[in-house]
N, C-alpha and C. Protein backbone atom coordinates (compact mmCIF):
# COMPACT_ATOMS: atom_id res chain seq x y z
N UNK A 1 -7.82 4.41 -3.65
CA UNK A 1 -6.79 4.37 -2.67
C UNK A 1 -7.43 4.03 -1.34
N UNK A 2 -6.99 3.27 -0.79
CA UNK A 2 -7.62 2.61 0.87
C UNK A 2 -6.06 2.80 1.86
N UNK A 3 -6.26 3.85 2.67
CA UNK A 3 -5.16 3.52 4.17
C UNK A 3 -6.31 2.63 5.17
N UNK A 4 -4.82 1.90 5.55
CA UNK A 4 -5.68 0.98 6.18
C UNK A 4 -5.14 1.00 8.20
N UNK A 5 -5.65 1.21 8.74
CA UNK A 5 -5.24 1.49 10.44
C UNK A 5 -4.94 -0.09 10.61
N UNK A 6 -3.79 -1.12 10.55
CA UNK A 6 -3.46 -2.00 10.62
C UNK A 6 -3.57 -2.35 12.24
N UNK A 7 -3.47 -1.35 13.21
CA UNK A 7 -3.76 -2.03 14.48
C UNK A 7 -5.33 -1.63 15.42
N UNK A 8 -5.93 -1.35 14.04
CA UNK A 8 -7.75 -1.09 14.61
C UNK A 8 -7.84 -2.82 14.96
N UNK A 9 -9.17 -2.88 15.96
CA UNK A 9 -8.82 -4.16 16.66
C UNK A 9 -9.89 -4.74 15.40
N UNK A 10 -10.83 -4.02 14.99
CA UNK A 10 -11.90 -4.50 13.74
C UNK A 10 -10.99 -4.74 12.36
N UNK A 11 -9.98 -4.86 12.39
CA UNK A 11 -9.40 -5.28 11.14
C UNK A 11 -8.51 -6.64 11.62
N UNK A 12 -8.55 -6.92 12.58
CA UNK A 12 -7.58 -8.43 12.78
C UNK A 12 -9.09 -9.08 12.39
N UNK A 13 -9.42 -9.17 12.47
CA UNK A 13 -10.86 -10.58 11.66
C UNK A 13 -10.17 -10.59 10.05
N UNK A 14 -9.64 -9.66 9.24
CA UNK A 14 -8.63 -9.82 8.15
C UNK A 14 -7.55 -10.54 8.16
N UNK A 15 -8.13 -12.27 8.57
CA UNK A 15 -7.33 -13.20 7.94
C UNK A 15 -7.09 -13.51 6.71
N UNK A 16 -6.11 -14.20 6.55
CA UNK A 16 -5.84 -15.06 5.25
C UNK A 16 -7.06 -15.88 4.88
N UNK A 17 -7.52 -15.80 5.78
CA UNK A 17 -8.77 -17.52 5.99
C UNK A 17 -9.88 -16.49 4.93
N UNK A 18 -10.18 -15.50 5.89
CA UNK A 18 -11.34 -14.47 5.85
C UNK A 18 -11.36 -14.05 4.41
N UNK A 19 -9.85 -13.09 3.94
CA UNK A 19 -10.13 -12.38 2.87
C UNK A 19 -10.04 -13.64 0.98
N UNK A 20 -9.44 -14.83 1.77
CA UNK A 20 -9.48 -15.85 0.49
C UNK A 20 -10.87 -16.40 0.32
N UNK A 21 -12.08 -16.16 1.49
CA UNK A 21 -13.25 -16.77 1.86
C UNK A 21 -14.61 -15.60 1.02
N UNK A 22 -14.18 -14.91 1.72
CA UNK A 22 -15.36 -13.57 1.71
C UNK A 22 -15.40 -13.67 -0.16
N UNK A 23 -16.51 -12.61 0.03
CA UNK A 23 -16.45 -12.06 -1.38
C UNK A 23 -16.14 -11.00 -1.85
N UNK A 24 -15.98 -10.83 -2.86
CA UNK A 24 -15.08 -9.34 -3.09
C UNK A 24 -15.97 -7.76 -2.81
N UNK A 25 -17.41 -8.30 -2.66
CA UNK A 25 -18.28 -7.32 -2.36
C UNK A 25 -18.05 -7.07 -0.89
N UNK A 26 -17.96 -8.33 0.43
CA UNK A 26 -17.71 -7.86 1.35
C UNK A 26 -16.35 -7.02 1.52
N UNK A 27 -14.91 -7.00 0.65
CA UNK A 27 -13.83 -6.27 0.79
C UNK A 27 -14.40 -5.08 0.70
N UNK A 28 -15.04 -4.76 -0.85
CA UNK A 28 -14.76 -3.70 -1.30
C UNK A 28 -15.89 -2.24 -0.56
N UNK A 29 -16.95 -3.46 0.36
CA UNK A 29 -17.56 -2.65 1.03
C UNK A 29 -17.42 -2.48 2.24
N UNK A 30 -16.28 -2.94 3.12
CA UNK A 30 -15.75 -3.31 4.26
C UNK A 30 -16.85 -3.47 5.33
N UNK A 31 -17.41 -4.24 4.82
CA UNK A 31 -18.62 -4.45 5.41
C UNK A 31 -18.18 -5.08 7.00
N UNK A 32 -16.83 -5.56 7.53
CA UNK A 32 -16.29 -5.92 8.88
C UNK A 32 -16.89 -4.71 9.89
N UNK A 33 -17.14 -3.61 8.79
CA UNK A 33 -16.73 -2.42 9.95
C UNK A 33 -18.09 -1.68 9.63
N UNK A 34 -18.23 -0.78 10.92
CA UNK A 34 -19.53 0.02 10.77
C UNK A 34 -19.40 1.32 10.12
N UNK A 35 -20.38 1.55 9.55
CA UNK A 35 -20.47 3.00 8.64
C UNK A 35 -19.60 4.28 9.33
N UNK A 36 -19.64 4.11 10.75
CA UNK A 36 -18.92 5.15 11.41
C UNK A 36 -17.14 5.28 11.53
N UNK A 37 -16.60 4.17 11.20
CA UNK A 37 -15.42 3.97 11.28
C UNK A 37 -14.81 3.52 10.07
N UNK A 38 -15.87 3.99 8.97
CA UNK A 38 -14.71 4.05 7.82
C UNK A 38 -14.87 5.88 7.32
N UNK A 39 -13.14 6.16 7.52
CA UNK A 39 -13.31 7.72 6.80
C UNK A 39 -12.97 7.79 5.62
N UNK A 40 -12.56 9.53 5.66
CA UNK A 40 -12.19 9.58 4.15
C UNK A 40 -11.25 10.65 3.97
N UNK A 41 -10.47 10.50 2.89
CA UNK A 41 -9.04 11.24 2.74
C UNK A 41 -9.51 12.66 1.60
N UNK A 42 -8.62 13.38 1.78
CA UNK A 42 -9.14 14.52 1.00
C UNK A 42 -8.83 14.39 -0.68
N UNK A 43 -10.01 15.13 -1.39
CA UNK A 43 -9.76 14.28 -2.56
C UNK A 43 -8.19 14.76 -3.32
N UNK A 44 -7.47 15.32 -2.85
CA UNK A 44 -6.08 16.01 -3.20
C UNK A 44 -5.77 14.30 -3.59
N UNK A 45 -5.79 13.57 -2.32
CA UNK A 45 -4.61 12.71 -2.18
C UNK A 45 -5.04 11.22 -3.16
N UNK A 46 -6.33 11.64 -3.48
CA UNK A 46 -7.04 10.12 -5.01
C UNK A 46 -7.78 11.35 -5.54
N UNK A 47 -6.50 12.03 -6.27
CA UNK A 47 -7.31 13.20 -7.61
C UNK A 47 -7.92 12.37 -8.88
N UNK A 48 -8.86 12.25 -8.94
CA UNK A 48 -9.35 11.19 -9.82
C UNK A 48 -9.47 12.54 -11.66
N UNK A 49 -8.13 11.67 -12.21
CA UNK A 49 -8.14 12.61 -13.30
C UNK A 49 -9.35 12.46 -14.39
N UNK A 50 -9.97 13.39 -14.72
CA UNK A 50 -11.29 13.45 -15.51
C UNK A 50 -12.55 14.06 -14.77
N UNK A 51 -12.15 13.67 -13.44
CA UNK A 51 -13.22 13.68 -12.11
C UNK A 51 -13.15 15.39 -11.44
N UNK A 52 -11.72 15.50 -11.00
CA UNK A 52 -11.83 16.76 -10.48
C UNK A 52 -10.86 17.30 -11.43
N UNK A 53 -11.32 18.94 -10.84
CA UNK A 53 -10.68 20.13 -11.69
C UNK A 53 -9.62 20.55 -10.12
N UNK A 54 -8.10 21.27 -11.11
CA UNK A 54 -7.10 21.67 -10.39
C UNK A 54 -7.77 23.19 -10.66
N UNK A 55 -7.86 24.31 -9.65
CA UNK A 55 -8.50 25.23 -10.36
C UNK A 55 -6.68 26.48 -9.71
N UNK A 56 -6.56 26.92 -10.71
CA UNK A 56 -5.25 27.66 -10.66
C UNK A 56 -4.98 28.84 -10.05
N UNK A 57 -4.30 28.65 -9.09
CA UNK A 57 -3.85 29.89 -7.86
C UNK A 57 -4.62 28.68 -6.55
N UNK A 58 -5.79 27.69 -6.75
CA UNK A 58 -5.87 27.55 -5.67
C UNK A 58 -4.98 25.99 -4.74
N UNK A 59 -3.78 26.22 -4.17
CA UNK A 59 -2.99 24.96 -4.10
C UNK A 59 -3.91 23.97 -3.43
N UNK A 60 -4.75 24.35 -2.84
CA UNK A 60 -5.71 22.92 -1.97
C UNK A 60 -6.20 22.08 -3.09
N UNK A 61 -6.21 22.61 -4.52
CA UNK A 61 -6.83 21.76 -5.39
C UNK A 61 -5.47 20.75 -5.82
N UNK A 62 -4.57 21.41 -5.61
CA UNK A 62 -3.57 20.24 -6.65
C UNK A 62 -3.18 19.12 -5.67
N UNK A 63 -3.43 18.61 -6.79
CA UNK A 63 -2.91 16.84 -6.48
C UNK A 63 -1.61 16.14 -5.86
N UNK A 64 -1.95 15.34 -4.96
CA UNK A 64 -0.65 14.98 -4.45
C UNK A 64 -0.36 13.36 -4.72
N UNK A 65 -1.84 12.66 -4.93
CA UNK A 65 -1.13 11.57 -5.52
C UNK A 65 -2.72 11.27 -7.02
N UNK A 66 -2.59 10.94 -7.70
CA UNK A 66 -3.13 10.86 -9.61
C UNK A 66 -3.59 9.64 -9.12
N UNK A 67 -5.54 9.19 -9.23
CA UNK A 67 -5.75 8.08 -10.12
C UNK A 67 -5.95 8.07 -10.87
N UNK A 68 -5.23 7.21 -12.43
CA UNK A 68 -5.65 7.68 -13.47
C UNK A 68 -7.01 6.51 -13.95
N UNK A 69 -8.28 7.15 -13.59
CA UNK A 69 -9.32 6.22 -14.17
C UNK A 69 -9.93 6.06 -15.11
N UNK A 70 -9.20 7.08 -16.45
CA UNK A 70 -9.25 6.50 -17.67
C UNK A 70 -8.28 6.05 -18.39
N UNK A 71 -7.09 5.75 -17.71
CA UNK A 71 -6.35 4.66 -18.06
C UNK A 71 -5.21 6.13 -17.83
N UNK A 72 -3.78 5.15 -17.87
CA UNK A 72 -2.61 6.09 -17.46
C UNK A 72 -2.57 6.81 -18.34
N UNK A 73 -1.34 7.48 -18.15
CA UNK A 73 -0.66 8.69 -19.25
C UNK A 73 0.00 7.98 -20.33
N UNK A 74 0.22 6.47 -19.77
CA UNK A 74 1.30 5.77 -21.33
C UNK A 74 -0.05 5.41 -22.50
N UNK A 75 -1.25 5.76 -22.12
CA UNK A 75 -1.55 5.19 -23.76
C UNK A 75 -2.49 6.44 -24.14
């Protein structure tokens, strides 16, 4: 999961030109931007199922939005 601050001034260089150009290593490492200005969301909100444990009674653990990274619930 990536939120993205659409009016950081380091993300207008994310042209059409740019992201059809670059390589998928520069996306996926947002390499536009410096180590200091990329954060991070709590893992509630990319519960990576397999990855973390919901541990019971404690609500900070449960999930608010499921990646499922061994494939969904339909198979």
């Amino acid at each position: 999961m990536v939120l993205y601050n659409c009016g950081h001034p380091k993300n207008k260089v994310l042209t059409p030109e740019v992201v059809n150009k670059e390589s998928g290593a520069f996306l996926h490492r947002f390499q536009w931007l410096g180590d200091d200005e990329i954060g991070e969301i709590p893992f509630v909100w990319n519960f990576l199922v397999g990855h973390k444990k919901v541990v019971e009674g404690d609500e900070g653990t449960f999930p608010k939005a499921v990646h499922y990274t061994l494939g969904g619930p339909w198979f």
